[in-house]
Protein backbone atom coordinates (compact mmCIF):
# COMPACT_ATOMS: atom_id res chain seq x y z
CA UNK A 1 114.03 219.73 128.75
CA UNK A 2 114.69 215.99 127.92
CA UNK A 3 113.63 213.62 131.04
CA UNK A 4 116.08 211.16 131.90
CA UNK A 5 115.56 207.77 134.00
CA UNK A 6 118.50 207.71 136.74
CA UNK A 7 120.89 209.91 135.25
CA UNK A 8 122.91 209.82 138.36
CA UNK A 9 123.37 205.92 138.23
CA UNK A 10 123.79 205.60 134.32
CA UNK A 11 127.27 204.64 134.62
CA UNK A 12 126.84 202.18 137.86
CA UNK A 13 126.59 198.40 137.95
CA UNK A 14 125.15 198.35 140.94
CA UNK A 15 124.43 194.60 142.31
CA UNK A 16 125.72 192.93 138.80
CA UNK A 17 127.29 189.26 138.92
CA UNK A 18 130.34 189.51 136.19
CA UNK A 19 132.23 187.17 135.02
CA UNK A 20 136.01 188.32 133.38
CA UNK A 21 137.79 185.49 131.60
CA UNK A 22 141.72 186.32 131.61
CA UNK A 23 140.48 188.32 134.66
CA UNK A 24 143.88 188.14 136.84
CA UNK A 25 146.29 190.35 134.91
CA UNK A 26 146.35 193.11 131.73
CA UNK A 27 143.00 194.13 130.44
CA UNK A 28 141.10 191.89 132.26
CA UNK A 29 142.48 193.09 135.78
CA UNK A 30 141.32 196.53 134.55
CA UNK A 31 138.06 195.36 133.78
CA UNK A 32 137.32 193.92 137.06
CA UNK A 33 138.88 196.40 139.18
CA UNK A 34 136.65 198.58 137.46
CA UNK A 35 133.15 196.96 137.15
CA UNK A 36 133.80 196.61 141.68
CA UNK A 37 134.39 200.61 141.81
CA UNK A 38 131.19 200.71 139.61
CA UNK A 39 129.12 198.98 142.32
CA UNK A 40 129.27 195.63 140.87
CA UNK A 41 127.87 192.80 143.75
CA UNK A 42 130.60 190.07 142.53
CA UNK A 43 133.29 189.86 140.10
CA UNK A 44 134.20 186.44 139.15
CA UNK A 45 137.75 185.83 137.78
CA UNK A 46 139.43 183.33 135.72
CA UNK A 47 142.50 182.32 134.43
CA UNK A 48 144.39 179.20 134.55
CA UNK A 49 146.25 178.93 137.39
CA UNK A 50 145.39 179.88 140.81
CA UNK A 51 149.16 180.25 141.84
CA UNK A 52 151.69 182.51 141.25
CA UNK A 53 152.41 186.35 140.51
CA UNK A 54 149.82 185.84 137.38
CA UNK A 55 147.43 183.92 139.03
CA UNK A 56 144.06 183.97 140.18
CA UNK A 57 145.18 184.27 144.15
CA UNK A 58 146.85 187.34 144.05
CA UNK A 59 144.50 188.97 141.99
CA UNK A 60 141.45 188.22 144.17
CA UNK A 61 143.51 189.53 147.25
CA UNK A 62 144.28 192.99 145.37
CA UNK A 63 140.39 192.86 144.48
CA UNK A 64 139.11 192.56 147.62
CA UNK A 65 141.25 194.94 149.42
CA UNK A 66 139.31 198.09 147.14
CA UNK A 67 137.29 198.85 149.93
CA UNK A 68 134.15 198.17 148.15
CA UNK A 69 131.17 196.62 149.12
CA UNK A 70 131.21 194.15 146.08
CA UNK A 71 133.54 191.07 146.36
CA UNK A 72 135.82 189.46 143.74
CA UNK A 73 135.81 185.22 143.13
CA UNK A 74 138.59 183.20 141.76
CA UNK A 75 137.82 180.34 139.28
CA UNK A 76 141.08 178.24 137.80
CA UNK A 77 139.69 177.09 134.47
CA UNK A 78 141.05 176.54 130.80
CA UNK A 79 138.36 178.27 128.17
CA UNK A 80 140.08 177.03 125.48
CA UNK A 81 138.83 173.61 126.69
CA UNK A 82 134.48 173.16 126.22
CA UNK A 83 134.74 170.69 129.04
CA UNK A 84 136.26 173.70 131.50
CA UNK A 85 133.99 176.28 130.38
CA UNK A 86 130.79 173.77 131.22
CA UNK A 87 132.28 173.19 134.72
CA UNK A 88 133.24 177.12 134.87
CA UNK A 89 129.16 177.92 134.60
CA UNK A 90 128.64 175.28 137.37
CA UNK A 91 130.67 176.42 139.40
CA UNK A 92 129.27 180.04 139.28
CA UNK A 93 126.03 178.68 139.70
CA UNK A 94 127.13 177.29 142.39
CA UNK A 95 126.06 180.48 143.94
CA UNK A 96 124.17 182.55 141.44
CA UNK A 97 121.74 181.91 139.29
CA UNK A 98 122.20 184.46 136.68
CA UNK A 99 125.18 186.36 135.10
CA UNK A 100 124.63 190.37 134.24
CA UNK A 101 128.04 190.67 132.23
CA UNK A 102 129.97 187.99 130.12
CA UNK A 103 133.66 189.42 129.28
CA UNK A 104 135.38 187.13 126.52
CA UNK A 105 139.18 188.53 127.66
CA UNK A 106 141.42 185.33 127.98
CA UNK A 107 143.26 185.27 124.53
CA UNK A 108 146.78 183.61 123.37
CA UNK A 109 149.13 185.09 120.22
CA UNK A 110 151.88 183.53 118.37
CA UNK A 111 154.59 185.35 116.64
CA UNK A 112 156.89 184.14 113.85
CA UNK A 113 157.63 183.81 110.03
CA UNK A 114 154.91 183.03 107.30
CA UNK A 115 156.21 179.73 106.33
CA UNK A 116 158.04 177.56 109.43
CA UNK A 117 154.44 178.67 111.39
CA UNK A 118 154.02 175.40 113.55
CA UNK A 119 150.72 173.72 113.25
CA UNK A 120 150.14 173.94 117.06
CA UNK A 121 150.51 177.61 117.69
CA UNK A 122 147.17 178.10 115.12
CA UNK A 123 145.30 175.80 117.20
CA UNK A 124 146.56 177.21 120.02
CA UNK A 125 145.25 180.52 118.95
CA UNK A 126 141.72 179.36 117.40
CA UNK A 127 140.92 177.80 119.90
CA UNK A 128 141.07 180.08 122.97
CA UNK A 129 140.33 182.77 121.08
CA UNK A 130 137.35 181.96 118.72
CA UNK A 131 136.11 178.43 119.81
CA UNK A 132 136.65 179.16 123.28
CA UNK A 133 134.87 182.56 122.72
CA UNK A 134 132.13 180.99 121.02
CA UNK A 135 131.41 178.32 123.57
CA UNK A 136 131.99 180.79 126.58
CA UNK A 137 128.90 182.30 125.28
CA UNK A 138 126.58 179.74 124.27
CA UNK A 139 126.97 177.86 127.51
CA UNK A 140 126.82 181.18 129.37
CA UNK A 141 123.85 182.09 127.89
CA UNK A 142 120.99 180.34 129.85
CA UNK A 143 122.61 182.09 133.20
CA UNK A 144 122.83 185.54 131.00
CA UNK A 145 118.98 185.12 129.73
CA UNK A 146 117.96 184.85 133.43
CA UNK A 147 119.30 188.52 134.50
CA UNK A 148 118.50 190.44 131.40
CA UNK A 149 115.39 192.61 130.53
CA UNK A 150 113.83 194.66 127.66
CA UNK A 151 115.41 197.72 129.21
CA UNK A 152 118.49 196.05 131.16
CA UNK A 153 119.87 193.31 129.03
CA UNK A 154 122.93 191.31 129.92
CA UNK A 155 125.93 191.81 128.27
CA UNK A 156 128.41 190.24 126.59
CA UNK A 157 131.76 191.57 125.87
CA UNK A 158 134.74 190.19 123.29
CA UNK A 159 138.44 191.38 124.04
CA UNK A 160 139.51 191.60 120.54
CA UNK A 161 142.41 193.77 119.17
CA UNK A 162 143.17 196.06 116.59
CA UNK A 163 144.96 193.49 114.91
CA UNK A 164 141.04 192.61 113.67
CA UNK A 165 141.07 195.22 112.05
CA UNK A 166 144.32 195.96 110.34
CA UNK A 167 147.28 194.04 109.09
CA UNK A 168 149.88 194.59 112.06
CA UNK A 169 152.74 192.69 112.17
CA UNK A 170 153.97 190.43 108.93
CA UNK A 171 157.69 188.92 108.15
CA UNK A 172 160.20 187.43 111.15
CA UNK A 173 157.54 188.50 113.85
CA UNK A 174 154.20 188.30 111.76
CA UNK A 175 151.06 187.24 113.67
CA UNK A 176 148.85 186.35 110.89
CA UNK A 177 146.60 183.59 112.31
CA UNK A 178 146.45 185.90 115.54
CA UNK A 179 144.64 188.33 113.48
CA UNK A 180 142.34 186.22 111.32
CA UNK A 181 141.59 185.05 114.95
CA UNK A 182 140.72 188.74 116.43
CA UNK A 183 138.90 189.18 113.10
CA UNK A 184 136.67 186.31 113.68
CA UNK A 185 135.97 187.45 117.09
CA UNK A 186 134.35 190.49 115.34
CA UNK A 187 132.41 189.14 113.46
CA UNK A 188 131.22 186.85 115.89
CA UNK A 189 129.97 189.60 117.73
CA UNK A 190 127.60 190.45 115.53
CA UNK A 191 126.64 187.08 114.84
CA UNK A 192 125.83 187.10 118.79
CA UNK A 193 124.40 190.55 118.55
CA UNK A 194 121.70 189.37 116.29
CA UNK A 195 121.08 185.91 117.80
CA UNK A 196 120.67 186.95 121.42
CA UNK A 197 119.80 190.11 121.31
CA UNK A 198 115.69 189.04 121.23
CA UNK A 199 116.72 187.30 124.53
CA UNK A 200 117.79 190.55 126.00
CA UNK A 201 121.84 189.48 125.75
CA UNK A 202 124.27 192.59 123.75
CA UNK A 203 127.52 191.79 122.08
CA UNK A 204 130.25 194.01 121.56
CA UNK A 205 133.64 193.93 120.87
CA UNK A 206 136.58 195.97 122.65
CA UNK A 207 139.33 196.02 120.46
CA UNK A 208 142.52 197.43 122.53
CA UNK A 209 145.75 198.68 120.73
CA UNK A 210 149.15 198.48 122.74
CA UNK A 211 148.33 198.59 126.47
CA UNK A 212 151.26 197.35 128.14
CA UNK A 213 150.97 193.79 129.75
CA UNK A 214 152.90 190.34 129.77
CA UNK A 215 151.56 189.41 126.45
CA UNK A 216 152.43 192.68 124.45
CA UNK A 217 155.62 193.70 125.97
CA UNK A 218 157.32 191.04 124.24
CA UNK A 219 156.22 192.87 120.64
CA UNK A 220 156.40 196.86 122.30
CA UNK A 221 160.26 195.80 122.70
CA UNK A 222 160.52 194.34 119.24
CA UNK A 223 158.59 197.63 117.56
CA UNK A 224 161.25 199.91 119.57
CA UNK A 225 159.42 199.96 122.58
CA UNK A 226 157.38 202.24 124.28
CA UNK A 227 158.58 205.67 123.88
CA UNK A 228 159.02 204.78 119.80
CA UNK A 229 155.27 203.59 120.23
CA UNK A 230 154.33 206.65 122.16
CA UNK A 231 156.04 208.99 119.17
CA UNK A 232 153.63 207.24 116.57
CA UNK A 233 150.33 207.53 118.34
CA UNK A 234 148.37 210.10 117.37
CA UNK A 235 147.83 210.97 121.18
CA UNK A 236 151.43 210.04 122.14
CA UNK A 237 150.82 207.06 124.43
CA UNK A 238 150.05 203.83 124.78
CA UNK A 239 146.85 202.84 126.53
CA UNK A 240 146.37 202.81 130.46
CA UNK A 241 144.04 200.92 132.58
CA UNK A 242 141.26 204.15 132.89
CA UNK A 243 140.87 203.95 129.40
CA UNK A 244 139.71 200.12 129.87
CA UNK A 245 137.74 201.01 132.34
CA UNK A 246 135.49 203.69 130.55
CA UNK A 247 134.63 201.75 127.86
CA UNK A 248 133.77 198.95 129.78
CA UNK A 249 132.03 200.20 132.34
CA UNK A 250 129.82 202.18 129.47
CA UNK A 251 129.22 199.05 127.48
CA UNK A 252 127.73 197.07 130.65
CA UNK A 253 126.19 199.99 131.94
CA UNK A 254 122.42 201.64 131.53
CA UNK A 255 124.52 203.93 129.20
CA UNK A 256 125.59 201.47 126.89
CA UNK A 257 121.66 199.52 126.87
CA UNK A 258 120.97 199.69 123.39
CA UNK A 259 124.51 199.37 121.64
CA UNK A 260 125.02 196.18 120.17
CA UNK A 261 127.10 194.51 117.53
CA UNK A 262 129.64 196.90 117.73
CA UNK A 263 133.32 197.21 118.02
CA UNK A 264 135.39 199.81 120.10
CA UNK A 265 138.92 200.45 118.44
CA UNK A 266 140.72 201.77 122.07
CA UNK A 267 143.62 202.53 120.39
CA UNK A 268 144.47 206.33 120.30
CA UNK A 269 143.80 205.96 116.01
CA UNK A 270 147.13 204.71 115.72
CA UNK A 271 145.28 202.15 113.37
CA UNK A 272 144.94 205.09 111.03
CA UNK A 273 148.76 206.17 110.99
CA UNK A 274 149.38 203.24 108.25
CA UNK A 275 152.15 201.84 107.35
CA UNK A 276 154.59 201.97 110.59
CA UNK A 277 154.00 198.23 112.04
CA UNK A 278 153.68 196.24 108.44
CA UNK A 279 157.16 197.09 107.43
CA UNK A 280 158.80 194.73 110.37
């Protein structure tokens, strides 16, 4: 018989500090909804606005209504700006002075054709979501190297996309630099993997397909929306917020210790059906 350490709480975050960038909608809403009902101690939040029926506020008051003993934090800060990010890590140690789990979620896209592409939407893009990636985690880092150990590291996870890993979308509605962009956040990954991981810190990358949210329902409508979507998926649907919730909850678990540098396609293989999206 094979002895395991704590089987019962190898899926628990019991008293982590987290930190979700992107944190009050989509994905990242998932992800923090999730890592409290895993028996996370706080959940910090981001996003850029505090106001509104996308902002910070109304996410923090659905948070903390779960009935949970672990407590959710709202932050209003821009992590496309290096500035932002150094007064987001103040401001979290502000009260704590270490972070268990890093999630790189806040990300922008820009869809159009090849040639009119405005200079500003690629800077847009770059720089939330690779610079701002980049620095989120080197600045982080201190904070992240304070709650990790040889056998509990602190973790760091990238919100990437399938669109790193394929060619989605080209012509009227192509979103070219939006993939070199969730390509470099792969590889950055395992850049990160390597570099911290002798400090006790593990990279990985999620890399969703379509879950619906504000920033893909735009491009589910323009592919024929969901039920076309559904019909092409290998498991005939899009993705829903348990299946964000697994794999991130495994990742930043005891379960997912010793995974590193890796990426999660969470995408039902509909990266594998080729040839559907690249003909728009």
């Amino acid at each position: 018989m094979s002895e395991f350490r704590s089987f019962d709480r190898m899926f628990r975050l019991d008293g982590k500090v987290a930190l979700v960038t992107g944190g009050s909608r989509g994905i990242g809403l998932h992800t923090a909804t999730a890592f409290l009902l895993a028996g996370a101690k706080k959940v910090f939040i981001s996003a850029r606005k505090h106001e509104g029926d996308q902002g910070i506020d109304q996410a923090v008051e659905k948070l903390n209504k779960l009935g949970v003993s672990g407590k959710a934090v709202g932050i209003a800060a821009n992590v496309a700006d290096t500035d932002d990010i150094a007064r987001l890590v103040k401001e979290v140690q502000k009260t704590d002075n270490k972070l268990d789990i890093l999630v790189c979620n806040a990300g922008a896209t820009w869809g159009g054709p090849f040639e009119p592409t405005p200079d500003w939407s690629s800077k847009k893009v770059l720089d939330l979501n690779v610079r701002g990636v980049f620095n989120l985690a080197r600045l982080f880092t201190p904070l992240l190297e304070m709650a990790g150990t040889r056998q509990d590291p602190s973790r760091i996870v990238i919100v990437s996309s399938t669109a790193g890993v394929t060619v989605p979308h080209v012509g009227d509605h192509g979103t070219i630099m939006y993939s070199v962009s969730k390509a470099a956040a792969h590889h950055l990954s395992r850049q990160l993997a390597v570099e911290l991981g002798p400090r006790n810190i593990t990279t990985n990358t999620v890399a969703p397909g379509f879950f619906p949210s504000k920033l893909a329902n735009g491009l589910i409508e323009i592919l024929g929306g969901e039920k076309e979507l559904n019909d092409w998926n290998p498991r005939k649907r899009l993705g829903e917020p348990e299946d964000i919730a697994g794999v991130m909850v495994y990742l930043c678990s005891r379960a997912g210790s010793y995974v590193n540098g890796e990426d999660i396609c969470v995408d039902g293989g509909v990266r594998y059906a080729q040839g559907r999206q690249s003909k728009l």
